[in-house]
C-alpha atoms as a PDB file:
ATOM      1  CA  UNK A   1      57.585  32.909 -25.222  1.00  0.00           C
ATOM      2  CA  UNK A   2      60.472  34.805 -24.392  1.00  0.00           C
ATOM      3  CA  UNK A   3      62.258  33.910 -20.582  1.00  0.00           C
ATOM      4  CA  UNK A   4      64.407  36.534 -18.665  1.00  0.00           C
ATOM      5  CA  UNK A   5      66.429  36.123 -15.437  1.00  0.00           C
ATOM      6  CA  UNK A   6      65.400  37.279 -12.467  1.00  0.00           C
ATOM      7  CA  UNK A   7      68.096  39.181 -10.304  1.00  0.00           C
ATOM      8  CA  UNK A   8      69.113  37.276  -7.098  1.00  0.00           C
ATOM      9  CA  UNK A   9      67.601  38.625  -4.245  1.00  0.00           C
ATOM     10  CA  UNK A  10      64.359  39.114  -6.349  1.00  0.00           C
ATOM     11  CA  UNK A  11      63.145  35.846  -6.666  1.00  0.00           C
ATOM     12  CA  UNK A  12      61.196  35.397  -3.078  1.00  0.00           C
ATOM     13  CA  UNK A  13      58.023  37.642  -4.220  1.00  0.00           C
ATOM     14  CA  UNK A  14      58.373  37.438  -8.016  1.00  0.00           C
ATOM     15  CA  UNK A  15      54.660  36.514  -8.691  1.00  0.00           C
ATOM     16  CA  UNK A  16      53.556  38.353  -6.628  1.00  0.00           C
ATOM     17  CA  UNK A  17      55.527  41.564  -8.117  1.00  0.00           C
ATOM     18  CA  UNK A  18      54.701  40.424 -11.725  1.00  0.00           C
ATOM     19  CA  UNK A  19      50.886  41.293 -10.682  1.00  0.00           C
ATOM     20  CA  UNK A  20      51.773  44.446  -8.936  1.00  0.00           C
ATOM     21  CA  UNK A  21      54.255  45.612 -11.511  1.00  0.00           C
ATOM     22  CA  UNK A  22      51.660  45.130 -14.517  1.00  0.00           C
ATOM     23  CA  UNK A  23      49.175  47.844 -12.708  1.00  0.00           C
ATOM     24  CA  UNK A  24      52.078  50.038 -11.827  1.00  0.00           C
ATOM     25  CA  UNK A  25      53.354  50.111 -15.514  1.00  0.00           C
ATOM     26  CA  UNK A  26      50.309  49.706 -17.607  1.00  0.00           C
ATOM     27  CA  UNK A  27      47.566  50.607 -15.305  1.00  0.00           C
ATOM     28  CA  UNK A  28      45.539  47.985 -16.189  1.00  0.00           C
ATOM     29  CA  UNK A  29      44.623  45.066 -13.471  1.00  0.00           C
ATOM     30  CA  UNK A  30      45.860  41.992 -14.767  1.00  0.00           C
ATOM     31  CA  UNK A  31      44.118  38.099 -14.781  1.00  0.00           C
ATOM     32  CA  UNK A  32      45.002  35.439 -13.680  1.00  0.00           C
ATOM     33  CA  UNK A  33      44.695  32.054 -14.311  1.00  0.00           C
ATOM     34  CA  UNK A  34      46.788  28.882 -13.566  1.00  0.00           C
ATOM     35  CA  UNK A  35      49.771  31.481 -12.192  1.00  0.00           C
ATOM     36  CA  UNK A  36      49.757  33.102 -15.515  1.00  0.00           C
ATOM     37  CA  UNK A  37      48.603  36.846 -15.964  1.00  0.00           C
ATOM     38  CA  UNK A  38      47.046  38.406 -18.819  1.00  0.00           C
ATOM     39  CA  UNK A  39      46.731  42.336 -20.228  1.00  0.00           C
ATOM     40  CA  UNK A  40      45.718  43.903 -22.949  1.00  0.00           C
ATOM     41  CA  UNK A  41      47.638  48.032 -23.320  1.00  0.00           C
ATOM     42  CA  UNK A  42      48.323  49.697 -26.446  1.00  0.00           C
ATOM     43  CA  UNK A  43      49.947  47.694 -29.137  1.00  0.00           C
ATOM     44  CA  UNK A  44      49.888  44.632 -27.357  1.00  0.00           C
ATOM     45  CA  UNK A  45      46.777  42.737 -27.842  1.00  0.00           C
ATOM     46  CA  UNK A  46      48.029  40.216 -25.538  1.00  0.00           C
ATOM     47  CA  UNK A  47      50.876  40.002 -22.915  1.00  0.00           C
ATOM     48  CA  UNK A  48      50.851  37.061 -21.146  1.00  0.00           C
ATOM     49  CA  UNK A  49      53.402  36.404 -17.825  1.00  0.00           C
ATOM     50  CA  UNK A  50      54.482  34.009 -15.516  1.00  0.00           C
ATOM     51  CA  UNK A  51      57.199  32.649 -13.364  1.00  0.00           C
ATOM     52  CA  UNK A  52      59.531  30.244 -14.641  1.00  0.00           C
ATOM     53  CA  UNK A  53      61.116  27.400 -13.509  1.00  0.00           C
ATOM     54  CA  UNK A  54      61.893  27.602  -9.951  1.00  0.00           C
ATOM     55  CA  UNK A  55      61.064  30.997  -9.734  1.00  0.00           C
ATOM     56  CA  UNK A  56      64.212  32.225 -11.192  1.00  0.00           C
ATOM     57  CA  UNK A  57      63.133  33.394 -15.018  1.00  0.00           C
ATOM     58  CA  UNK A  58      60.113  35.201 -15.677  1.00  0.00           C
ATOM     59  CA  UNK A  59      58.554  34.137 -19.113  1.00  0.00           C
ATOM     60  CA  UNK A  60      56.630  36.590 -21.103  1.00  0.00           C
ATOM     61  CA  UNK A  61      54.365  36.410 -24.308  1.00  0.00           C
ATOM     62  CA  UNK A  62      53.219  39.128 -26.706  1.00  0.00           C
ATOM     63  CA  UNK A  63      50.750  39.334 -29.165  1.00  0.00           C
ATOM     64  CA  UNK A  64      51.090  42.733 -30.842  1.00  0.00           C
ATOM     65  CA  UNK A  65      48.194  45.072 -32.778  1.00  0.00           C
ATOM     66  CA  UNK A  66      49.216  46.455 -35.729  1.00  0.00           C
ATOM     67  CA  UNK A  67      46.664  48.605 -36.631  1.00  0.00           C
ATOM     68  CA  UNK A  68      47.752  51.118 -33.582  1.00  0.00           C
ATOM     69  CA  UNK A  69      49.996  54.659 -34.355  1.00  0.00           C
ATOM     70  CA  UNK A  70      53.652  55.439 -33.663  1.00  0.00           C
ATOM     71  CA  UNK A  71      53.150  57.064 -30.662  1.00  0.00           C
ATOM     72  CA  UNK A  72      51.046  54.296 -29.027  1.00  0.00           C
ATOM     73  CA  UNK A  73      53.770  51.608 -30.166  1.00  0.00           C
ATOM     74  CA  UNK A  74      56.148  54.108 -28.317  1.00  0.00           C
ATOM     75  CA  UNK A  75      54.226  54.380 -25.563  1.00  0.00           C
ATOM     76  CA  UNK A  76      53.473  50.542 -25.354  1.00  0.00           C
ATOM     77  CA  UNK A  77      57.113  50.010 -25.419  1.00  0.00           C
ATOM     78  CA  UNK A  78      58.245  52.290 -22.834  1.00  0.00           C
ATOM     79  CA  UNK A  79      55.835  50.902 -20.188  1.00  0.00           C
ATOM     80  CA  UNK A  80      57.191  47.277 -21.304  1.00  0.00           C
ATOM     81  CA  UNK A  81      60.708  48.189 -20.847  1.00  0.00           C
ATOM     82  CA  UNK A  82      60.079  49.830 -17.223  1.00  0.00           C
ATOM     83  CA  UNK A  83      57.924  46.615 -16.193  1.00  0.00           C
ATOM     84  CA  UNK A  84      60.930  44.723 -17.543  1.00  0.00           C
ATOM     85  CA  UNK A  85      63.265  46.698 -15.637  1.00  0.00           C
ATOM     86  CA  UNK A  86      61.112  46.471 -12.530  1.00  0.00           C
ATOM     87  CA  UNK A  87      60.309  42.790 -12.672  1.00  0.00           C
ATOM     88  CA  UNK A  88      64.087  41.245 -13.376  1.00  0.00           C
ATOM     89  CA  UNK A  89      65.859  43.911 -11.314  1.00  0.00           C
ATOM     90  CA  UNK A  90      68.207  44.228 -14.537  1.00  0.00           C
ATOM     91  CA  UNK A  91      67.788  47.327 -16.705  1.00  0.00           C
ATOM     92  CA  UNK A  92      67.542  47.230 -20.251  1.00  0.00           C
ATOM     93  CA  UNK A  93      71.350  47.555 -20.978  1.00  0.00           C
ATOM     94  CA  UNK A  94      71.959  44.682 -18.672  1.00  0.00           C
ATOM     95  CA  UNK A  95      69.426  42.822 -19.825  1.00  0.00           C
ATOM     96  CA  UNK A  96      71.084  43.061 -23.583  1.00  0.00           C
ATOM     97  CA  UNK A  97      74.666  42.226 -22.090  1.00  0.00           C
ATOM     98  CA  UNK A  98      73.643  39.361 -20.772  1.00  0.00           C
ATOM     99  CA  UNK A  99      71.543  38.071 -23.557  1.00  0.00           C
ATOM    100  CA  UNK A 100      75.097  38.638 -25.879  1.00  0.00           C
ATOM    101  CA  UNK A 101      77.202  36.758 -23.411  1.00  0.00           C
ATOM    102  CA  UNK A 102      74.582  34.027 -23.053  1.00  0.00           C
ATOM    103  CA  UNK A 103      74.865  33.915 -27.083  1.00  0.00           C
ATOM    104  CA  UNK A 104      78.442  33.927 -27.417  1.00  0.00           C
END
């Protein structure tokens, strides 16, 4: 399970923007269960989110299908970037500069 940080000033309605954010990106209505929600898109046979501790991380788990094309593991990973993007408030390049300074 992978956890990213949530932008300040984001946190107040995260779950509830998770939710929204997975039919806005993927177009498919999520689950939910226990404050997790589940979708199945494209090469992801499973993508699993929910807020982290304190409402400040959102953690996120993948289960991938490898028997899809290119172009739908393109695809798949577009929409998962924007809904990344969307959900933390940070865009992809921020969201690698901070995972680099967290490392070093």
């Amino acid at each position: 399970m992978q956890e990213y940080p949530i932008k300040r000033g984001l946190t107040k309605d995260l779950t509830e923007r998770m939710a929204a954010e997975l039919k806005n990106c993927f177009g498919v209505v999520p689950t939910e269960s226990g404050g997790m929600y589940r979708i199945s898109y494209g090469a992801l046979k499973r993508l699993d989110v929910k807020a982290g501790a304190g409402g400040k991380t959102v953690m996120i788990d993948t289960e991938s299908d490898m028997n899809v094309t290119d172009e739908v593991i393109i695809d798949t990973n577009k929409r998962f970037r924007k809904y990344l993007d969307a959900v933390t408030g940070f865009s992809t390049k921020e969201r690698v500069k901070r995972a680099k300074g967290e490392v070093t």
